[in-house]
Protein backbone atom coordinates (compact mmCIF):
# COMPACT_ATOMS: atom_id res chain seq x y z
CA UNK A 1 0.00 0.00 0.00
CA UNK A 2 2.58 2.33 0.57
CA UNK A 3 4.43 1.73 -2.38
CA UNK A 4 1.06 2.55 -4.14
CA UNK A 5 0.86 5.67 -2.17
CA UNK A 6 4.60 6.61 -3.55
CA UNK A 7 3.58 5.64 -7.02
CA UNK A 8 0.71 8.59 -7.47
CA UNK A 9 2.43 10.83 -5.35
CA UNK A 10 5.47 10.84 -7.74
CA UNK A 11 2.88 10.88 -10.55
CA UNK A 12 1.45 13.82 -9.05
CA UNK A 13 4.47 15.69 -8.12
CA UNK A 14 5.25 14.98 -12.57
CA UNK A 15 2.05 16.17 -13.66
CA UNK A 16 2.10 19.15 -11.50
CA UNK A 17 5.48 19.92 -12.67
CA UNK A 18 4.36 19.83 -16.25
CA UNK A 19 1.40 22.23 -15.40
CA UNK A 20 3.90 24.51 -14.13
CA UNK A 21 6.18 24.17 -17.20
CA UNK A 22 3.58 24.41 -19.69
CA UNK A 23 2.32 27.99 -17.58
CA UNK A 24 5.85 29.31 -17.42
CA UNK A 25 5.72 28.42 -21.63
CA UNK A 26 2.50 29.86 -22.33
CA UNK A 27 3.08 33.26 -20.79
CA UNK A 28 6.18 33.75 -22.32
CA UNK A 29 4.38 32.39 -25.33
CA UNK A 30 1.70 35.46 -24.82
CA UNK A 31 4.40 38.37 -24.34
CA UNK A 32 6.36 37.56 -27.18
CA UNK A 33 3.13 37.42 -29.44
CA UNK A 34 2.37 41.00 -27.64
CA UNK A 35 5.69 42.42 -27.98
CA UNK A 36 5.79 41.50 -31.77
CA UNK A 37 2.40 42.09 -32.64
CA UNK A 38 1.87 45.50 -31.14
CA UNK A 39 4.38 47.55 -32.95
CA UNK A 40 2.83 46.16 -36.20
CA UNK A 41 -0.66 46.79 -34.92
CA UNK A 42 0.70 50.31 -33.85
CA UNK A 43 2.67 51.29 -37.08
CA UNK A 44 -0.46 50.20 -39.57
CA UNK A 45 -2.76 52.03 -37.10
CA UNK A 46 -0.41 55.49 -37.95
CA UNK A 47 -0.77 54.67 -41.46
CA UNK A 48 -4.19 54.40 -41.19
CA UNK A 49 -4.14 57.92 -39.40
CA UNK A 50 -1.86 59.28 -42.08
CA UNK A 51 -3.95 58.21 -45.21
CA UNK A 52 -6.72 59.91 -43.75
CA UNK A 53 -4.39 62.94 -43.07
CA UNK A 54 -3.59 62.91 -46.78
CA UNK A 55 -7.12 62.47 -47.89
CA UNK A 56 -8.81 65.67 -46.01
CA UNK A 57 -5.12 67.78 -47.66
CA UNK A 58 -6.58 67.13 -51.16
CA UNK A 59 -10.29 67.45 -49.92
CA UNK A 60 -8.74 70.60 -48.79
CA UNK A 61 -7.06 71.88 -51.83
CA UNK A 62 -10.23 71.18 -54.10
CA UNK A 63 -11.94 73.35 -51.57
CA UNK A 64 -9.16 75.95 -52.26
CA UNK A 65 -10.05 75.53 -55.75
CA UNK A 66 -13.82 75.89 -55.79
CA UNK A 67 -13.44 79.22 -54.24
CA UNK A 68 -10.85 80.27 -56.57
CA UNK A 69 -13.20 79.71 -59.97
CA UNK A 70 -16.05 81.42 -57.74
CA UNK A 71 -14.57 84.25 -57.03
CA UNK A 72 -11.95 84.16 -59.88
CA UNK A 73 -9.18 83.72 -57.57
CA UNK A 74 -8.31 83.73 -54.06
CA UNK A 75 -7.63 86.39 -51.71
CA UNK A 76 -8.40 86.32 -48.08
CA UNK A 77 -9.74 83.67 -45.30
CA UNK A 78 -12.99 86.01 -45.37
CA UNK A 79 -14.25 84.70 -48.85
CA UNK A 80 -14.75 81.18 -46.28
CA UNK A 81 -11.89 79.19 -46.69
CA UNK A 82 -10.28 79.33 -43.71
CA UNK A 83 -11.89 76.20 -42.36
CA UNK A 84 -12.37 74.44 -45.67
CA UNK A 85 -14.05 70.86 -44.41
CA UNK A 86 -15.82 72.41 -41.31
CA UNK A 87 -19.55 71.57 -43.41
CA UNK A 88 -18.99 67.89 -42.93
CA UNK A 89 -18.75 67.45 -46.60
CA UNK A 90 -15.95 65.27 -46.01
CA UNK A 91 -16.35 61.87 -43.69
CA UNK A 92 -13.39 60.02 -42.42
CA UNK A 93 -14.25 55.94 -43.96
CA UNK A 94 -12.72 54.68 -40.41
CA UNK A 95 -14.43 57.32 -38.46
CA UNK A 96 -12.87 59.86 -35.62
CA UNK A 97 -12.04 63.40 -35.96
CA UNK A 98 -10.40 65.69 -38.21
CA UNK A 99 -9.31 69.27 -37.59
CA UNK A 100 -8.31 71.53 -41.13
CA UNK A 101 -7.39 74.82 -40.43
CA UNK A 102 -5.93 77.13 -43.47
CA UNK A 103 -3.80 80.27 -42.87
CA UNK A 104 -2.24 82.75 -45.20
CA UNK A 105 1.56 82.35 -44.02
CA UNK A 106 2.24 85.00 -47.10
CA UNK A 107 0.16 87.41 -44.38
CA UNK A 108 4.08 88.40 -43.25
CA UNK A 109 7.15 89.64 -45.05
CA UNK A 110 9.76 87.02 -46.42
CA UNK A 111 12.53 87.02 -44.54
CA UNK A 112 14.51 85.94 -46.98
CA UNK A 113 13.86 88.89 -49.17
CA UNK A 114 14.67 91.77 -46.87
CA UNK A 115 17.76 93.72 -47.54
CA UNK A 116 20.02 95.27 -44.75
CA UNK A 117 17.93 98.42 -44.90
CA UNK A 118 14.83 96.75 -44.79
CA UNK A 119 16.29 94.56 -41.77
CA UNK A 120 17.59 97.72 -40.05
CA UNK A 121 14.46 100.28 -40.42
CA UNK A 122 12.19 96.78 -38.67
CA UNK A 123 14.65 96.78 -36.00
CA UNK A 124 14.70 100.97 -35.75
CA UNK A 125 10.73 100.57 -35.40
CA UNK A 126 10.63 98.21 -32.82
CA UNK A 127 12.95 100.70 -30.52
CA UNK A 128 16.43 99.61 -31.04
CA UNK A 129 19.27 102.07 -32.09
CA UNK A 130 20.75 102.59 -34.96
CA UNK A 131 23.71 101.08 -34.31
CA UNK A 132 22.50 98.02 -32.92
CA UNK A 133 20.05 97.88 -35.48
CA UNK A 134 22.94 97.97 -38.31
CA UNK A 135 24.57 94.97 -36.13
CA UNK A 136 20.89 92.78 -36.13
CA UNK A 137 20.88 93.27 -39.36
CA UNK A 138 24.17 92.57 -40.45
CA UNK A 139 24.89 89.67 -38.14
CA UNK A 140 21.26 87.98 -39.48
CA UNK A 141 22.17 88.10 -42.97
CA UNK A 142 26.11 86.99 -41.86
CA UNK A 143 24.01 83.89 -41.35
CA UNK A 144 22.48 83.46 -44.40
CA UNK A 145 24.57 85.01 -47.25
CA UNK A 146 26.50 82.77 -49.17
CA UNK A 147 30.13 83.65 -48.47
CA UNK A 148 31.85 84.28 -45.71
CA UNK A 149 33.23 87.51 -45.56
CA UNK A 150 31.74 89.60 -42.70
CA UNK A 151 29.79 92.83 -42.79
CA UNK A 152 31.29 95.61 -41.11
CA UNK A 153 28.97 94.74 -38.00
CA UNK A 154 28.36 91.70 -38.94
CA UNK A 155 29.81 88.23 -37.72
CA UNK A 156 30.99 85.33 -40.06
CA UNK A 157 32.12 81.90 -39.30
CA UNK A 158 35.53 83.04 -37.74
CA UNK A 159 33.98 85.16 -35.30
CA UNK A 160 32.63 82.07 -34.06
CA UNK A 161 34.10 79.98 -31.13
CA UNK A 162 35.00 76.58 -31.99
CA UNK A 163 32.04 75.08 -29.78
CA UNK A 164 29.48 77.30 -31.43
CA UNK A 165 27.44 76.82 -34.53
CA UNK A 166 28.69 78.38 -37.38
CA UNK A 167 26.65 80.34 -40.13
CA UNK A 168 25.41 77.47 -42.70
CA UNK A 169 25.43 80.58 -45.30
CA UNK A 170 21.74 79.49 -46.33
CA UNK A 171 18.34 81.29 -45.46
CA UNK A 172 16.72 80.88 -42.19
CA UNK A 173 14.88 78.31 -41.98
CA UNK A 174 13.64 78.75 -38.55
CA UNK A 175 12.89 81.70 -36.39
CA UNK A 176 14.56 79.91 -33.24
CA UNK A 177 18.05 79.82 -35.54
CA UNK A 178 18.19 83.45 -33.85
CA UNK A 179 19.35 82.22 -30.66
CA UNK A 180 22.43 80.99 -32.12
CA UNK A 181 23.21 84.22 -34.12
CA UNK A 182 25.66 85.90 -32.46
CA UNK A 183 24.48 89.41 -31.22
CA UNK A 184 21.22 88.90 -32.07
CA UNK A 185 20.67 86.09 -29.79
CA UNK A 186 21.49 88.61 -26.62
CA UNK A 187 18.37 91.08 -27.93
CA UNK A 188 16.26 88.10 -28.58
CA UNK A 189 16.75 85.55 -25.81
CA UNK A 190 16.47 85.99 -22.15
CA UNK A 191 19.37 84.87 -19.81
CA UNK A 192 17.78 81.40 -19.98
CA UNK A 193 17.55 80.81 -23.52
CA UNK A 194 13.53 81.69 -23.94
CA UNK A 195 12.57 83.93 -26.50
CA UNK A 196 11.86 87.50 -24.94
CA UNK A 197 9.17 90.18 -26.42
CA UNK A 198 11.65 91.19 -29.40
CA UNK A 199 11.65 88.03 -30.02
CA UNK A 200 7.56 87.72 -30.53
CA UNK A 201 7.06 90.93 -31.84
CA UNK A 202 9.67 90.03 -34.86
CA UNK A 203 7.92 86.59 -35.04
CA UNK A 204 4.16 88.24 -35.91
CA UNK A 205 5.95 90.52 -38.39
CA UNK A 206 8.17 87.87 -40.68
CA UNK A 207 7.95 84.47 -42.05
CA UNK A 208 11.70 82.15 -42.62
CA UNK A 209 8.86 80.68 -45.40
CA UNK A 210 9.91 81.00 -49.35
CA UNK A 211 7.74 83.35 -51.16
CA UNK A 212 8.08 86.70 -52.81
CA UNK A 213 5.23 89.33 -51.87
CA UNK A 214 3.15 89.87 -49.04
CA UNK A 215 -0.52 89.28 -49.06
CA UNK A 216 -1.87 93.33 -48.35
CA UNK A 217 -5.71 91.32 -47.49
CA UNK A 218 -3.92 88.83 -44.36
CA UNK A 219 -1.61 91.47 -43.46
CA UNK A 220 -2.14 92.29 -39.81
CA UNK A 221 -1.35 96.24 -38.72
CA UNK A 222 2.07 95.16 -37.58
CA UNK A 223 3.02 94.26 -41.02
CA UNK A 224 1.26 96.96 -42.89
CA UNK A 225 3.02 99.36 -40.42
CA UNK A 226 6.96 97.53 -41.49
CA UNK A 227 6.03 97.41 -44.97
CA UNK A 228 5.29 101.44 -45.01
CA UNK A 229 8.28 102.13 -42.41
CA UNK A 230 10.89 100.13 -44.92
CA UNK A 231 9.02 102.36 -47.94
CA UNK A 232 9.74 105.68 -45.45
CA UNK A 233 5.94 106.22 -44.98
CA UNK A 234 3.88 106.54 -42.28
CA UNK A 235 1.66 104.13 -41.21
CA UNK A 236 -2.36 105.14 -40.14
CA UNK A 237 -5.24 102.95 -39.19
CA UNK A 238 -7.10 103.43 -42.19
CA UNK A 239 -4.79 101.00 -44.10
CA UNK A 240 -6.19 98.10 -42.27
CA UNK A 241 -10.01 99.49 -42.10
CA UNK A 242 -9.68 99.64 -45.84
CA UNK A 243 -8.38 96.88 -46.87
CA UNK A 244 -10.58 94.45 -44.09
CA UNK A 245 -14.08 96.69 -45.44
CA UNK A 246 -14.64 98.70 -42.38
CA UNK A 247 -14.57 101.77 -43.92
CA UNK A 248 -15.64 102.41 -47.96
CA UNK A 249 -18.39 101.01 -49.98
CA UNK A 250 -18.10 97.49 -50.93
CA UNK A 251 -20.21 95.58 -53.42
CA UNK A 252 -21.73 92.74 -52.75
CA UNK A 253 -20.62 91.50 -49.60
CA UNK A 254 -16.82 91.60 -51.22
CA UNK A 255 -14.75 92.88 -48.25
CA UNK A 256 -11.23 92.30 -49.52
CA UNK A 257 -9.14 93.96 -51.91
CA UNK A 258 -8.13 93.11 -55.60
CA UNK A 259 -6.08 95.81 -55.93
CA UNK A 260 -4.17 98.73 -53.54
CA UNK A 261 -6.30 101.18 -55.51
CA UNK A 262 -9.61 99.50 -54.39
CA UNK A 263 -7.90 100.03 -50.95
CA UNK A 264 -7.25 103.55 -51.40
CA UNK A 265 -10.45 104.28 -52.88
CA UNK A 266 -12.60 103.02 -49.58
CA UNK A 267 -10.36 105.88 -47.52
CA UNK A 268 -6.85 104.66 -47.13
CA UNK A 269 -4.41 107.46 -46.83
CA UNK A 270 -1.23 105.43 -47.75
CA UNK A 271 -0.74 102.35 -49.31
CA UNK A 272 2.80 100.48 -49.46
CA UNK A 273 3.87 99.65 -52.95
CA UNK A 274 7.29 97.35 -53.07
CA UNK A 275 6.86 93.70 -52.29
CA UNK A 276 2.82 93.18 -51.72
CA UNK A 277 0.08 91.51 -53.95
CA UNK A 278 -3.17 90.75 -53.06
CA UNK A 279 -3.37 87.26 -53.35
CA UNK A 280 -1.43 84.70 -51.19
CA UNK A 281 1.22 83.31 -52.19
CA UNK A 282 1.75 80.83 -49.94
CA UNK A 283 -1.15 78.82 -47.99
CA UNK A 284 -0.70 76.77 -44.58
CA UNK A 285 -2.82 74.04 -44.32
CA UNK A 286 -3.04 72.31 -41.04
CA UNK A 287 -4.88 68.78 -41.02
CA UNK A 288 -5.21 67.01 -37.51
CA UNK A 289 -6.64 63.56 -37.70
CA UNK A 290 -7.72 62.16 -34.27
CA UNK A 291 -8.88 58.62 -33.39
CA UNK A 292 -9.09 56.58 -30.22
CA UNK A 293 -6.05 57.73 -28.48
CA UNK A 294 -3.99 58.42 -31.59
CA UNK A 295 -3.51 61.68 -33.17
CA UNK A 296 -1.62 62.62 -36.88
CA UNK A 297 -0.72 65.95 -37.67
CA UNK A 298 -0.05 66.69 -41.10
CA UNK A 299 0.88 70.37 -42.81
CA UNK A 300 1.15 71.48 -46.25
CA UNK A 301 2.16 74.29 -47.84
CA UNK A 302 0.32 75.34 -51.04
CA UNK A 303 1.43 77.79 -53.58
CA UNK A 304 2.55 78.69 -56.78
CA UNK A 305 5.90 76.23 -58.34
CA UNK A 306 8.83 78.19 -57.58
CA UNK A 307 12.57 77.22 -58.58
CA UNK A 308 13.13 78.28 -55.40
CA UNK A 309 10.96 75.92 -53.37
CA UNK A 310 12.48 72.75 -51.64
CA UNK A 311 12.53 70.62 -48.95
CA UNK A 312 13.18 71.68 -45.40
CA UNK A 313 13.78 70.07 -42.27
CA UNK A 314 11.62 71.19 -39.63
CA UNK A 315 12.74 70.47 -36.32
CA UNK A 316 14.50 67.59 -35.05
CA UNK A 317 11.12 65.54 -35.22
CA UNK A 318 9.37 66.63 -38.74
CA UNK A 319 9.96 65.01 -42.42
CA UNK A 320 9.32 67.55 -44.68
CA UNK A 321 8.63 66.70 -48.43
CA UNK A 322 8.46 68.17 -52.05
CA UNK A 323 5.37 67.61 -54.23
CA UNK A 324 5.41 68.61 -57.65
CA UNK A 325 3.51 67.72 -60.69
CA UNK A 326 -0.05 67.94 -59.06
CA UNK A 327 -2.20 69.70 -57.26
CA UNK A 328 -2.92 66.95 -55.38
CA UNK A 329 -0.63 65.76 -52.61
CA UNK A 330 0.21 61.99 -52.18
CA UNK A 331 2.48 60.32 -49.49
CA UNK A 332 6.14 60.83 -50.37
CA UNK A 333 7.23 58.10 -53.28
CA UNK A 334 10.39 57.85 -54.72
CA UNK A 335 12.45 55.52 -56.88
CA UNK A 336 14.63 54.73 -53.65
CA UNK A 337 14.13 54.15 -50.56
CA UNK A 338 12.94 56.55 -48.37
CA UNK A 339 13.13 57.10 -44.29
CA UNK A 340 9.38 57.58 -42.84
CA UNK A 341 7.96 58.64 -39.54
CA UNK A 342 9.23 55.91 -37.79
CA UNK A 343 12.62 55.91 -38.56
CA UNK A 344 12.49 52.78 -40.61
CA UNK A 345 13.16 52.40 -44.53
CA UNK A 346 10.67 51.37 -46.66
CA UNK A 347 11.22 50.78 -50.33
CA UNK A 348 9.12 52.70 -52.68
CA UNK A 349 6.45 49.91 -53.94
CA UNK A 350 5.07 50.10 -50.43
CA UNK A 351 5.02 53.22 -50.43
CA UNK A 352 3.12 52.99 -53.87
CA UNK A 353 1.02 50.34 -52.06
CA UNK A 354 0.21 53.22 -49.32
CA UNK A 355 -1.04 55.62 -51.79
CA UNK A 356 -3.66 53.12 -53.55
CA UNK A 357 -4.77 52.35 -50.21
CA UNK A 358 -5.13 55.94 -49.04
CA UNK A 359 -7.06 56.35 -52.84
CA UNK A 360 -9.26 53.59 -52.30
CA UNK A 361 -10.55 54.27 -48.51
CA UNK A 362 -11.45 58.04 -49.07
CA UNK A 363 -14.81 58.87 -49.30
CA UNK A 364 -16.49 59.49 -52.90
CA UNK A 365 -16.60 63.24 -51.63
CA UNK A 366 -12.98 63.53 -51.44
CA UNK A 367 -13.07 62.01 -54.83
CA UNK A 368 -15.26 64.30 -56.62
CA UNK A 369 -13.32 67.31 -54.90
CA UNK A 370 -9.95 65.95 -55.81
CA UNK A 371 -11.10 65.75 -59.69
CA UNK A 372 -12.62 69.35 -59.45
CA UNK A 373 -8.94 70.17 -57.73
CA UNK A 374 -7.19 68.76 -61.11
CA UNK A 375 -9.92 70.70 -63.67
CA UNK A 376 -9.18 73.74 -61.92
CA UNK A 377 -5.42 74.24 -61.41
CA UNK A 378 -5.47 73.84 -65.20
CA UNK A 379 -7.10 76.87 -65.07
CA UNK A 380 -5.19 78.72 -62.21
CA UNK A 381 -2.07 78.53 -62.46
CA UNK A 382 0.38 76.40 -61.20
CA UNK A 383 -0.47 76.16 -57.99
CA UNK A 384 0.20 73.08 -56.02
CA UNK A 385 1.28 71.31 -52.55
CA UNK A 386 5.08 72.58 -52.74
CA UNK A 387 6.16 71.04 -49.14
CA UNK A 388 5.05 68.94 -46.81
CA UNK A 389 5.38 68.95 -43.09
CA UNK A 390 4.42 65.53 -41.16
CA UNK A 391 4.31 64.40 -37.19
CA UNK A 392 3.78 61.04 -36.59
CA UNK A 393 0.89 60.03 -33.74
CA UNK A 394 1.08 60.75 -30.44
């Protein structure tokens, strides 16, 4: 009997022993599968996000181009473009929430195509001297010229110290490249590295953005004022009240301006004549795509084809991308591979592969708009998505 008794306890004791095995297998079993499956999960969830994102920047850019045979061209956010898809007319297929905002980033003067006395009369109008004016000035476009021969107040690469960064002798490409500018980063910068008042003030008046003339009907005061100071004029109120339809006669509800004598005609005293249109030449559209805890941000800039336009890095984060060819923006597709949100390559037929799915999953709204968007940029020009800007999901 007791060797019985022996027998099933050992058998017990073996079984039980398996049990444990087999539970000690099975959950690493289930956080392998977890650890490889959620990443792929994740990553085809944020392209999911991003084909959407794409989708609602075309829906967009038809919108653009509705308003622009309407009204035979477009000229400020108060013809109704500023929130393009706000109507609903355009559904997300996989549901959640999308944001499209449009701004005029052509609303502020081109950095890029101030001259020293341009630079130096800003600087003289927002209260610095003269002479440190002349060295703002000079030191800024130190930084961006192409050659490295200093200004008389200006600063090249050998006035540099060895653990500083050096002028890369191309145009800003971001405001917060002040702070490493020598001189100008002690007028711009507190003692902690934040940007101070000078800093924001300068920021509402310019744009490190490639275009060539400043849109008179986005223009805020602050820029009309700088655009008459740089001209030697004055600057009055009635500028703005003009051009926005506050004072005048307008005509059928048409509040902006298709010309600086339209503006001068409804009261305005002074009107600045070098570097201004009355279009935009450069649009910001901002398309947030939200869903369950995810979020994609996507931005595209949308203007006429310039020689001048390229891709820019934007921040340490961003990929930014050249379209050209179309009106219509698709997710970036090359011949090689290219690096996307994630860090990882990916060659370019699934990229291709992307795109068809993005195509296939819009809505038949975004569709229709994105074949008006085609029929009309025939007609106006060649505008088109020149760069875009993405961030992945948070």
């Amino acid at each position: 009997m007791k060797s019985g008794k022996n027998r099933r306890a050992s058998a017990l004791a073996f079984v039980l022993g398996i049990v444990f095995i087999a539970s000690i297998l099975s959950v690493y079993l289930i956080e392998y599968s977890v650890a490889e499956l959620k990443p792929r999960a994740s990553s085809a969830y944020e392209r999911s996000l991003r084909m959407d994102a794409y989708s609602a920047l075309n829906a967009a850019v038809a919108v653009l181009e509705e308003y622009y045979e309407i009204d035979g061209g477009l000229y400020a956010t108060s013809q109704g473009w500023e929130f393009p898809l706000a109507d609903g007319r355009v559904e997300l297929p996989r549901g959640g929430e999308m944001q499209v905002k449009i701004t005029d980033e052509s609303g502020k003067i081109p950095l890029s195509k101030l001259t020293s006395e341009n630079l130096i009369s800003i600087f003289e109008e927002m209260q610095f001297s003269t002479s440190i004016a002349q060295t703002l000035a000079e030191c800024i476009l130190d930084w961006s010229d192409s050659d490295d021969s200093a200004r008389l107040n200006g600063a090249e690469r050998d006035d540099y110290d060895d653990d500083e960064a050096f002028p890369p002798n191309r145009d800003i490409r971001n405001l917060s490249e002040l702070k490493y500018i020598q001189n100008v980063r002690d007028y711009f910068f507190d003692e902690n590295g934040r940007p101070n008042e000078y800093y924001k003030a300068f920021s509402e008046i310019v744009s490190t953005e490639d275009f060539e003339k400043v849109n008179l009907n986005s223009a805020s005061p602050q820029v009309l004022n700088m655009l008459l100071v740089m001209e030697g004029k004055t600057y009055d109120p009635s500028l703005y009240a003009a051009i926005r339809g506050k004072i005048g006669s307008i005509e059928d509800g048409i509040v902006w301006i298709k010309n600086s004598t339209e503006a001068l005609n409804r009261g305005a005293s002074e009107v600045p004549s070098k570097l201004v249109a009355c279009q935009p030449a450069l649009l910001k559209i901002e398309v947030t795509i939200k869903r369950g805890t995810g979020e994609y941000y996507l931005c595209g800039y949308y203007g006429e084809d310039s020689q001048n336009s390229s891709s820019q890095s934007e921040g340490n984060k961003n990929n930014s991308n050249s379209q050209s060819g179309s009106s219509v923006a698709r997710p970036p597709s090359n011949n090689s591979a290219n690096v996307s949100n994630d860090g990882k390559r990916e060659n370019s037929a699934a990229k291709s592969a992307k795109t068809s799915n993005a195509s296939s999953s819009s809505s038949k709204t975004t569709a229709s708009l994105a074949k008006s968007s085609k029929g009309a940029s025939k007609k106006g020009g060649d505008r088109k998505i020149i760069k875009i800007v993405e961030r992945g999901s948070r």
